[in-house]
N, C-alpha and C. Protein backbone atom coordinates (compact mmCIF):
# COMPACT_ATOMS: atom_id res chain seq x y z
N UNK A 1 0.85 -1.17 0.00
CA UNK A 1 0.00 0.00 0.00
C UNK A 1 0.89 1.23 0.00
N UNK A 2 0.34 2.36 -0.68
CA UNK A 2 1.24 3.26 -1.01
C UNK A 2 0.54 4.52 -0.25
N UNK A 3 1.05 5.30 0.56
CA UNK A 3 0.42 6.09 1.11
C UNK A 3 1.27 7.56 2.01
N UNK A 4 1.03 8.56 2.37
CA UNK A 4 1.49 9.29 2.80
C UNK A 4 1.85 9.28 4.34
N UNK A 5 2.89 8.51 5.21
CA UNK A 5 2.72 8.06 6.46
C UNK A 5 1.74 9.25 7.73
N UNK A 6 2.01 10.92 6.83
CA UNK A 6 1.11 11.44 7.63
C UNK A 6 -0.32 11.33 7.69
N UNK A 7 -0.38 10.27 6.53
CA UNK A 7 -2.27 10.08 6.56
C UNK A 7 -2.48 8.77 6.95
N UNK A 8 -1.65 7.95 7.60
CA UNK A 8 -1.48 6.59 8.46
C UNK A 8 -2.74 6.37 9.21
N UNK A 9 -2.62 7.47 10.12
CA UNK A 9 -4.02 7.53 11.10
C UNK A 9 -5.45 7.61 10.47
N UNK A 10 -5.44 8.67 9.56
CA UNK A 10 -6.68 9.03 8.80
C UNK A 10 -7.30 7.74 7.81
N UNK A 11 -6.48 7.31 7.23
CA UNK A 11 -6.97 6.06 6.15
C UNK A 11 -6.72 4.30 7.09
N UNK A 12 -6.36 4.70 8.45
CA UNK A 12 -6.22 3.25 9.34
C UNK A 12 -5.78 2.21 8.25
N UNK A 13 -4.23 2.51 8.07
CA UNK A 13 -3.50 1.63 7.51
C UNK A 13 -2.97 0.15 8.10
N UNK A 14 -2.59 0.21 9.58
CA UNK A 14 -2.07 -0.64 10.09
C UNK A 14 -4.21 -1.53 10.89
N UNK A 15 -5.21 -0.77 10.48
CA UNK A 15 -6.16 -1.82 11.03
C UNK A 15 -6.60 -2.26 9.21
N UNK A 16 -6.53 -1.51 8.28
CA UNK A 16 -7.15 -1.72 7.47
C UNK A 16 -5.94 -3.19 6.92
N UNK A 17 -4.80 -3.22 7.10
CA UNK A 17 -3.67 -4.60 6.86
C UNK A 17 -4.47 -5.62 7.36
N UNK A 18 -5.17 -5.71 8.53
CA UNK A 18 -4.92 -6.78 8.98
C UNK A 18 -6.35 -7.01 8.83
N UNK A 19 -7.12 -6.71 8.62
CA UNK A 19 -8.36 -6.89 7.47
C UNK A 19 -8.32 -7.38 6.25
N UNK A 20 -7.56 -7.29 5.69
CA UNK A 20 -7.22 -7.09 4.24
C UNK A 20 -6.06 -8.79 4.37
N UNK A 21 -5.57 -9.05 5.59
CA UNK A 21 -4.90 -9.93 5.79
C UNK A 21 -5.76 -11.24 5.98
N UNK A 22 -7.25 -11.38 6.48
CA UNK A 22 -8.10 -12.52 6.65
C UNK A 22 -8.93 -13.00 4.94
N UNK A 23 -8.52 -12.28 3.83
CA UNK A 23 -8.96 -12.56 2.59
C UNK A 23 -8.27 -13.74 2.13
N UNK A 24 -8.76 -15.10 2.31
CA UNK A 24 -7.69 -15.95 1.62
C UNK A 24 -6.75 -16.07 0.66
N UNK A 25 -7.36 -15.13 -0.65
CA UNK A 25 -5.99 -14.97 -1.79
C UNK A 25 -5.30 -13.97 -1.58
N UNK A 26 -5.10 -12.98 -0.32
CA UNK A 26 -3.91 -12.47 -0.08
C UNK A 26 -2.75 -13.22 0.75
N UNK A 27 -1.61 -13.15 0.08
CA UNK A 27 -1.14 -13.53 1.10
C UNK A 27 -0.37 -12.68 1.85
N UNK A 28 -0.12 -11.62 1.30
CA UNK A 28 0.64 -10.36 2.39
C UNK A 28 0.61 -9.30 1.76
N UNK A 29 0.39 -9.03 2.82
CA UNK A 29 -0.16 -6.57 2.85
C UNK A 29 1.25 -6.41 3.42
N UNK A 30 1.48 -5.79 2.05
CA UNK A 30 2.98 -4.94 2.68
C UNK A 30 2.59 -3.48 2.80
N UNK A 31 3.49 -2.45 3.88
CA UNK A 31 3.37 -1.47 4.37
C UNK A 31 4.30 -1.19 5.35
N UNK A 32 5.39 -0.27 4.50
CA UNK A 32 6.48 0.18 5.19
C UNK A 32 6.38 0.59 6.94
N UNK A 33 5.47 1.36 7.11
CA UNK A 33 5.60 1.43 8.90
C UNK A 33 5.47 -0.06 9.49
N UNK A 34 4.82 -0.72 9.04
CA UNK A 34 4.86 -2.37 10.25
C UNK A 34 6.36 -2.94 9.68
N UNK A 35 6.97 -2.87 8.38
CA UNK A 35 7.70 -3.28 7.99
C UNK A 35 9.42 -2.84 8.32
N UNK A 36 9.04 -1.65 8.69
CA UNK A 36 10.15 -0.26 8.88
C UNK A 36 11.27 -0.75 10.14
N UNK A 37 12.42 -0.45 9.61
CA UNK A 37 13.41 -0.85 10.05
C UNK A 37 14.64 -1.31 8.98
N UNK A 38 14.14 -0.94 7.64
CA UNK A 38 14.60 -0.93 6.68
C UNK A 38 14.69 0.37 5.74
N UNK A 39 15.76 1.10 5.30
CA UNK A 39 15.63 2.05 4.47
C UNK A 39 14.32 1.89 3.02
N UNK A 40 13.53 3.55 3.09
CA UNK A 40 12.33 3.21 2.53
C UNK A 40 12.68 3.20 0.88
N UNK A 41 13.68 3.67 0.52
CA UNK A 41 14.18 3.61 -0.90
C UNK A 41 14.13 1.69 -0.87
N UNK A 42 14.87 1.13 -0.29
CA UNK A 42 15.38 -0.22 -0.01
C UNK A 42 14.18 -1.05 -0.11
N UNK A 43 13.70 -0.88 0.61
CA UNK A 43 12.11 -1.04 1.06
C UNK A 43 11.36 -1.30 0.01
N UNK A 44 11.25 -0.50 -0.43
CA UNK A 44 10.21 0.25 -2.48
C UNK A 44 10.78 -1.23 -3.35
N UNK A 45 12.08 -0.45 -3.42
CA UNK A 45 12.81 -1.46 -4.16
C UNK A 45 12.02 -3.26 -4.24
N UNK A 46 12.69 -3.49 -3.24
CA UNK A 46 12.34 -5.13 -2.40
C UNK A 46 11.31 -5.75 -2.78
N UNK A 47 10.17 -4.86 -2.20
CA UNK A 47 8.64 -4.83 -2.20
C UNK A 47 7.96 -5.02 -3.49
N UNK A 48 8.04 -4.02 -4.37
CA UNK A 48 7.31 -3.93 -5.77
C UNK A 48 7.49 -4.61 -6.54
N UNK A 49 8.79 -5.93 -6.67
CA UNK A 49 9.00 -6.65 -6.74
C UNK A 49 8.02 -7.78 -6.79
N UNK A 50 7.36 -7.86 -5.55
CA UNK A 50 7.02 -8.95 -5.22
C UNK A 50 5.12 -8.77 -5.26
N UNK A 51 5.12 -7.62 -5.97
CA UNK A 51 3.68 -7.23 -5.67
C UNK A 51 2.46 -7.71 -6.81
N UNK A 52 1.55 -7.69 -7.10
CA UNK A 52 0.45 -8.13 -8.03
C UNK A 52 -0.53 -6.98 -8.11
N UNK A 53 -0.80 -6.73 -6.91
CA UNK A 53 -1.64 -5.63 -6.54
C UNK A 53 -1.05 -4.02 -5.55
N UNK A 54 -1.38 -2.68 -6.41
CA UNK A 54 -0.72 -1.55 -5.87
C UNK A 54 -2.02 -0.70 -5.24
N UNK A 55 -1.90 -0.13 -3.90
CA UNK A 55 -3.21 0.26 -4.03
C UNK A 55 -2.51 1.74 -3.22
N UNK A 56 -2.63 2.11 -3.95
CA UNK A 56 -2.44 3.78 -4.36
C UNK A 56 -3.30 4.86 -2.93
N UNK A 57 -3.43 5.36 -1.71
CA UNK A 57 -4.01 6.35 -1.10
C UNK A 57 -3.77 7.46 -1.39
N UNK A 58 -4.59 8.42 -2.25
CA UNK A 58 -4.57 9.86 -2.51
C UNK A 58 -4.63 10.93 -1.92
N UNK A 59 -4.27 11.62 -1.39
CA UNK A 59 -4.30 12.51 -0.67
C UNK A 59 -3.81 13.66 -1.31
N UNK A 60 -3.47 15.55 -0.44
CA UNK A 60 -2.86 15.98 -0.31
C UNK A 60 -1.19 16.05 -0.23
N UNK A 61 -0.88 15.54 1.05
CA UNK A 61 0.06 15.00 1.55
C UNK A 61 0.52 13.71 0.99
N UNK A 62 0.19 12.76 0.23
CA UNK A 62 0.78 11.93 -1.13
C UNK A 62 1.19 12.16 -2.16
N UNK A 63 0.33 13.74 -2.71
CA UNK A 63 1.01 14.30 -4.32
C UNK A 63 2.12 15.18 -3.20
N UNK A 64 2.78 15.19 -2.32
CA UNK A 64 3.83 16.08 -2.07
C UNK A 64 4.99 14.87 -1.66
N UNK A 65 4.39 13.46 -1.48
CA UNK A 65 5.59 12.65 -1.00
C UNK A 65 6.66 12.20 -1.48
N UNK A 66 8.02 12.31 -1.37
CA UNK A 66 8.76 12.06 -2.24
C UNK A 66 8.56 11.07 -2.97
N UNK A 67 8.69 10.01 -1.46
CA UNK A 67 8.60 8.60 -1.56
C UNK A 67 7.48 8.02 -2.31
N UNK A 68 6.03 8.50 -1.94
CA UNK A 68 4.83 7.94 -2.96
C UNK A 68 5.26 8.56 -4.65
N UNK A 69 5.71 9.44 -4.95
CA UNK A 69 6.12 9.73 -6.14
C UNK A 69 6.99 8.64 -6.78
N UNK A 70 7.77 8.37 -5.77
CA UNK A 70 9.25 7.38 -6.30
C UNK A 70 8.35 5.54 -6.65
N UNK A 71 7.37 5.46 -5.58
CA UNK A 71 6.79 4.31 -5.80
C UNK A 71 6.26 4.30 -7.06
């Protein structure tokens, strides 16, 4: 999930994962803050890789993110 970490709270990223985690054909919601502990360039990289599905949160604060730009 691609999103602006200041809109984390507002779009309930870390409850909306683990929702999104009881769908049997997912098998993993990636999302750099539960994931973090890894550089987020590094991170992007790794991740998109391995992805099928991108799900994009729009915001304000997303058209200014570096990082959602770079994704």
């Amino acid at each position: 999930m691609s999103y602006s970490t200041k809109d984390s709270e507002f779009f309930q990223i870390p409850e909306l994962s683990e929702r999104l985690k009881k769908y049997p054909r997912i098998d993993k919601v990636l999302f750099w803050e539960k994931d973090s502990g890894e550089n987020i360039i590094n991170y992007m990289e790794r991740t998109l890789k391995t992805t099928n599905v991108f799900v994009l949160f729009c915001s304000e604060n997303a058209a200014k993110s570096k990082s959602v730009e770079d994704e």
